[in-house]
N, C-alpha and C. Protein backbone atom coordinates (compact mmCIF):
# COMPACT_ATOMS: atom_id res chain seq x y z
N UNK A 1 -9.63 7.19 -4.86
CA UNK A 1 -8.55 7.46 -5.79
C UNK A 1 -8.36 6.23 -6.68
N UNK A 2 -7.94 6.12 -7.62
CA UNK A 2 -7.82 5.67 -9.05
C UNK A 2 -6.36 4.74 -9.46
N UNK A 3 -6.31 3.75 -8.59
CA UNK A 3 -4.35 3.59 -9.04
C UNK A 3 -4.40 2.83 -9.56
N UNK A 4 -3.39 3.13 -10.45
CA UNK A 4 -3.61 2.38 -11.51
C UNK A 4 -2.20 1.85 -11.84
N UNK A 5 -1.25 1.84 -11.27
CA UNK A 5 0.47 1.93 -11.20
C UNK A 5 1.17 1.96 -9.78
N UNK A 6 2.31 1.52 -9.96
CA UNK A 6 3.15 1.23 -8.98
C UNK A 6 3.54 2.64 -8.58
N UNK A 7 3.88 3.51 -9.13
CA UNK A 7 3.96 5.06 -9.19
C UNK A 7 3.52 5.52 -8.17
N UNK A 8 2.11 5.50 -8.69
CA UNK A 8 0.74 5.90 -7.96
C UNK A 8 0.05 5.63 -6.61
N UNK A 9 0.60 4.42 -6.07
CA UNK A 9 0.95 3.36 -4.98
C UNK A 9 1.40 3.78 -4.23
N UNK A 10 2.81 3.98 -4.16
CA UNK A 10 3.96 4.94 -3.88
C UNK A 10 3.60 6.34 -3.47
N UNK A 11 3.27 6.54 -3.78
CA UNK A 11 3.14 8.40 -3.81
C UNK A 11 1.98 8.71 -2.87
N UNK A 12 0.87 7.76 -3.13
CA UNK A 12 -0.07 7.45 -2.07
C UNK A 12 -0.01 7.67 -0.89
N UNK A 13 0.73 6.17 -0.60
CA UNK A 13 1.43 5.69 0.39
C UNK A 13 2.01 6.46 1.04
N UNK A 14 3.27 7.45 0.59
CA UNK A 14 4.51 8.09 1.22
C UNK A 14 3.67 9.45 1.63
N UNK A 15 2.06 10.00 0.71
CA UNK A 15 1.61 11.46 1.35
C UNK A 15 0.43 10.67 2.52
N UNK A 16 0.25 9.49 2.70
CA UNK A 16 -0.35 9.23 3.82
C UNK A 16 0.48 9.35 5.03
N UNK A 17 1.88 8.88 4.68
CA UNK A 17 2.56 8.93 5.92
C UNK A 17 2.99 10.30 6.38
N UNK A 18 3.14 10.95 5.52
CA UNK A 18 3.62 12.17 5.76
C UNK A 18 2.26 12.99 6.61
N UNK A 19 1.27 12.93 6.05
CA UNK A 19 0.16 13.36 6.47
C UNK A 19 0.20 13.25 7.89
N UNK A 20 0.00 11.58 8.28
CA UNK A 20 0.12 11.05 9.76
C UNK A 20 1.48 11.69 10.69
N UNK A 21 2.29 12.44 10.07
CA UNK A 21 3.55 12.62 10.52
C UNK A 21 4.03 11.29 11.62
N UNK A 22 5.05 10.56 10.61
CA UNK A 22 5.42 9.25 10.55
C UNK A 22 6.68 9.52 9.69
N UNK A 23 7.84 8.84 10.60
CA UNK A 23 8.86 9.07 9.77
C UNK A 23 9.12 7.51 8.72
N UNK A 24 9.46 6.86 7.89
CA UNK A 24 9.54 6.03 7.27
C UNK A 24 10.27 5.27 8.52
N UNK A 25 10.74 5.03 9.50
CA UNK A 25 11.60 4.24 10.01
C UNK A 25 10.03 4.13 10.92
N UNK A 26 9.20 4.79 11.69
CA UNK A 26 8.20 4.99 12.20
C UNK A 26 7.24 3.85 11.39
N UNK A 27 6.75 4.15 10.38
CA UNK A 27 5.86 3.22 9.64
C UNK A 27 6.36 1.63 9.54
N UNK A 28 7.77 1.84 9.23
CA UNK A 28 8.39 0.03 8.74
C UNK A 28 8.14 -0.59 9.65
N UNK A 29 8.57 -0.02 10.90
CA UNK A 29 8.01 -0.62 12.17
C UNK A 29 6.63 -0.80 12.93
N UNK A 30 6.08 -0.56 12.83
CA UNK A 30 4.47 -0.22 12.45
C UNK A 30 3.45 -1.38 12.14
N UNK A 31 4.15 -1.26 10.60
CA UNK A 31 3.93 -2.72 9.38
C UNK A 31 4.56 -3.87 9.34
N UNK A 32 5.79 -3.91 10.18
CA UNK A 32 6.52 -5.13 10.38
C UNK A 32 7.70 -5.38 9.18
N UNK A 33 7.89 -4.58 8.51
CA UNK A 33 8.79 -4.20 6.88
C UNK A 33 9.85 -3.76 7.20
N UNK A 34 10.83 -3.70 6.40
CA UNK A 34 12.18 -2.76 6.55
C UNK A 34 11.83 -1.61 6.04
N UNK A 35 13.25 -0.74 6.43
CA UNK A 35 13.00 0.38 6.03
C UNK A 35 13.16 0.78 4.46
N UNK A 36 14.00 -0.25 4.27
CA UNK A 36 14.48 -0.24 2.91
C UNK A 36 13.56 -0.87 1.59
N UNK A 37 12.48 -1.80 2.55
CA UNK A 37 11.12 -1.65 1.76
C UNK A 37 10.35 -0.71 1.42
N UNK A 38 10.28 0.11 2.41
CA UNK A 38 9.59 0.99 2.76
C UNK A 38 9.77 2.03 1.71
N UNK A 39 11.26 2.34 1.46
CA UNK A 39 11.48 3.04 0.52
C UNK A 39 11.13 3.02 -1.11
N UNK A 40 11.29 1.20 -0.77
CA UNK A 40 11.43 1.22 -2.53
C UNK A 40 10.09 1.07 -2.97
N UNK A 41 9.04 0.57 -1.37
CA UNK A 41 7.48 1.01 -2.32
C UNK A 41 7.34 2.40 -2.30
N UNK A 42 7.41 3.15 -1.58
CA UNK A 42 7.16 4.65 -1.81
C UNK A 42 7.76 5.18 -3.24
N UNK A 43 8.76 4.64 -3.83
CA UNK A 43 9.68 4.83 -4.90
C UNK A 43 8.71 3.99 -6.10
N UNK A 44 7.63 3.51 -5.51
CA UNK A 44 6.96 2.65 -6.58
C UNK A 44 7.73 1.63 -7.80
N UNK A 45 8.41 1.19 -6.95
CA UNK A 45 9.66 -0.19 -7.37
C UNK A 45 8.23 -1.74 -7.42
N UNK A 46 8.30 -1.62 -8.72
CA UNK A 46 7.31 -2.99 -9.51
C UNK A 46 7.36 -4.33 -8.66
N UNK A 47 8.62 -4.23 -8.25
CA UNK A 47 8.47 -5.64 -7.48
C UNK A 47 8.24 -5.88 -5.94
N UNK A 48 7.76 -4.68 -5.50
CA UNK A 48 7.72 -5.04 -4.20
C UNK A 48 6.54 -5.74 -3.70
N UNK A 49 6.69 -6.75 -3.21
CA UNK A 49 5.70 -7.64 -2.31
C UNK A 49 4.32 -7.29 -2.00
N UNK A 50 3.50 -7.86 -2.62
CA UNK A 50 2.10 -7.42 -2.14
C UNK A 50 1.86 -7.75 -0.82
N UNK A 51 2.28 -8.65 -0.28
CA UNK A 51 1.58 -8.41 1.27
C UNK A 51 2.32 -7.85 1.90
N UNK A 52 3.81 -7.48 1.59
CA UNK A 52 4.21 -6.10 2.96
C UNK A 52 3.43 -4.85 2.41
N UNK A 53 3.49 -5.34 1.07
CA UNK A 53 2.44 -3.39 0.64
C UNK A 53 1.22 -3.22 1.30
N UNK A 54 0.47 -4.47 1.48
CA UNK A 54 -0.83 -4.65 2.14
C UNK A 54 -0.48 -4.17 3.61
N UNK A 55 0.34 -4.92 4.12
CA UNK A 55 0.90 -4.54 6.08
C UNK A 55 1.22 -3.02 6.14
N UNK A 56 1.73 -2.52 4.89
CA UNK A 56 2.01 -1.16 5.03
C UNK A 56 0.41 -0.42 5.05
N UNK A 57 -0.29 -0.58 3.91
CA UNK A 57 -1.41 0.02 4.28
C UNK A 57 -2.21 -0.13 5.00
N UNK A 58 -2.55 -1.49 5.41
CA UNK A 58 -2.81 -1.40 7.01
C UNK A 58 -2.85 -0.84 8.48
N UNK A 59 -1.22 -0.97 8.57
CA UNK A 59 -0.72 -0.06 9.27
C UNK A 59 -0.91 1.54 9.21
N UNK A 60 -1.31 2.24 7.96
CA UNK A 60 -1.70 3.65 7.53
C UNK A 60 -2.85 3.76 8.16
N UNK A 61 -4.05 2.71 7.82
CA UNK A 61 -5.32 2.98 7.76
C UNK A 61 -6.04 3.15 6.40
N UNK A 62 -5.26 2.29 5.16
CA UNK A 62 -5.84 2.70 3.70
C UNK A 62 -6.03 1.09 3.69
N UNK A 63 -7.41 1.16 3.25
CA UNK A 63 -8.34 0.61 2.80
C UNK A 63 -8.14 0.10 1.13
N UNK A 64 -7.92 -1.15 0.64
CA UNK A 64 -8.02 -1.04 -0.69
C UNK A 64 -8.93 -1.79 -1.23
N UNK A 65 -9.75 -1.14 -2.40
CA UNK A 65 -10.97 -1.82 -2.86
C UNK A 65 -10.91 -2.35 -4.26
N UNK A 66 -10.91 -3.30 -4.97
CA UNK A 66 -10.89 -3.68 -5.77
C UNK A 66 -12.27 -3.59 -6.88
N UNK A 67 -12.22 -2.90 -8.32
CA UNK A 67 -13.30 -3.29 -9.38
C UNK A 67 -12.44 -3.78 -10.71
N UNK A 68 -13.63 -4.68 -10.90
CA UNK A 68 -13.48 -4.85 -12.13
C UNK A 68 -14.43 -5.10 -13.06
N UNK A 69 -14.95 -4.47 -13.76
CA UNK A 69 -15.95 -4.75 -15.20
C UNK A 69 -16.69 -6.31 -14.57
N UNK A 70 -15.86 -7.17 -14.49
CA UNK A 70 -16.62 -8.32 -14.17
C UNK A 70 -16.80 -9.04 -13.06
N UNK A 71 -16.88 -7.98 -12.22
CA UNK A 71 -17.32 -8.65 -10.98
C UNK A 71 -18.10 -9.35 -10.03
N UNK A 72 -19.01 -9.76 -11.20
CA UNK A 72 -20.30 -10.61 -11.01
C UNK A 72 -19.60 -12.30 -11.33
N UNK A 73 -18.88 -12.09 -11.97
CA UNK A 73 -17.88 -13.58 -12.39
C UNK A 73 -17.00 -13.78 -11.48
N UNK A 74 -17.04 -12.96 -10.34
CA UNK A 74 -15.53 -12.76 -9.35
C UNK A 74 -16.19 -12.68 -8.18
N UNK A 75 -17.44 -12.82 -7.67
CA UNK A 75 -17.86 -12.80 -6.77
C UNK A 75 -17.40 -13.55 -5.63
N UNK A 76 -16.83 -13.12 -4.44
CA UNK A 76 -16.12 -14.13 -3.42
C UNK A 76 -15.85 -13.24 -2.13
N UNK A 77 -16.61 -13.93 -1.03
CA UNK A 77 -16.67 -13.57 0.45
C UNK A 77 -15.21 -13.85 0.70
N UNK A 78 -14.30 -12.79 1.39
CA UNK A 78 -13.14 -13.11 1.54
C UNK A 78 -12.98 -13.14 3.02
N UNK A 79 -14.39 -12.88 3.82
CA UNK A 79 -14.40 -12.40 5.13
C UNK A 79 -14.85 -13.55 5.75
């Protein structure tokens, strides 16, 4: 999938959990987040924290992969 927005993030996020049948109080705890994080990334709120967003998808099982046009200039073992 294609995200390209905080929106998109969100919406992701909240039909993975739903999928897993996971209640949002279920996941925060999970990921180590509040619940009230929880909400406002599913709500795709711009400012929420990239590494609880990361702990959240973690905790899902979503994988995120990064491209970019120049990724021969960006080359870097992060492992």
């Amino acid at each position: 999938m294609n995200i390209t927005d905080t929106k998109k993030l969100g919406t992701y996020i909240k039909n993975a959990r739903k999928e897993q049948h996971l209640t949002q109080a279920d996941l925060a705890i999970a990921a180590n987040v509040g619940v009230r994080f929880l909400v406002d990334l599913e709500n795709g709120k711009e400012t929420a924290q990239i590494g609880k967003a990361i702990s959240v998808c973690r905790a899902l099982g979503i994988t995120i992969d990064v491209k970019s046009p120049y990724e021969k200039i960006y080359e870097v073992d992060f492992e």
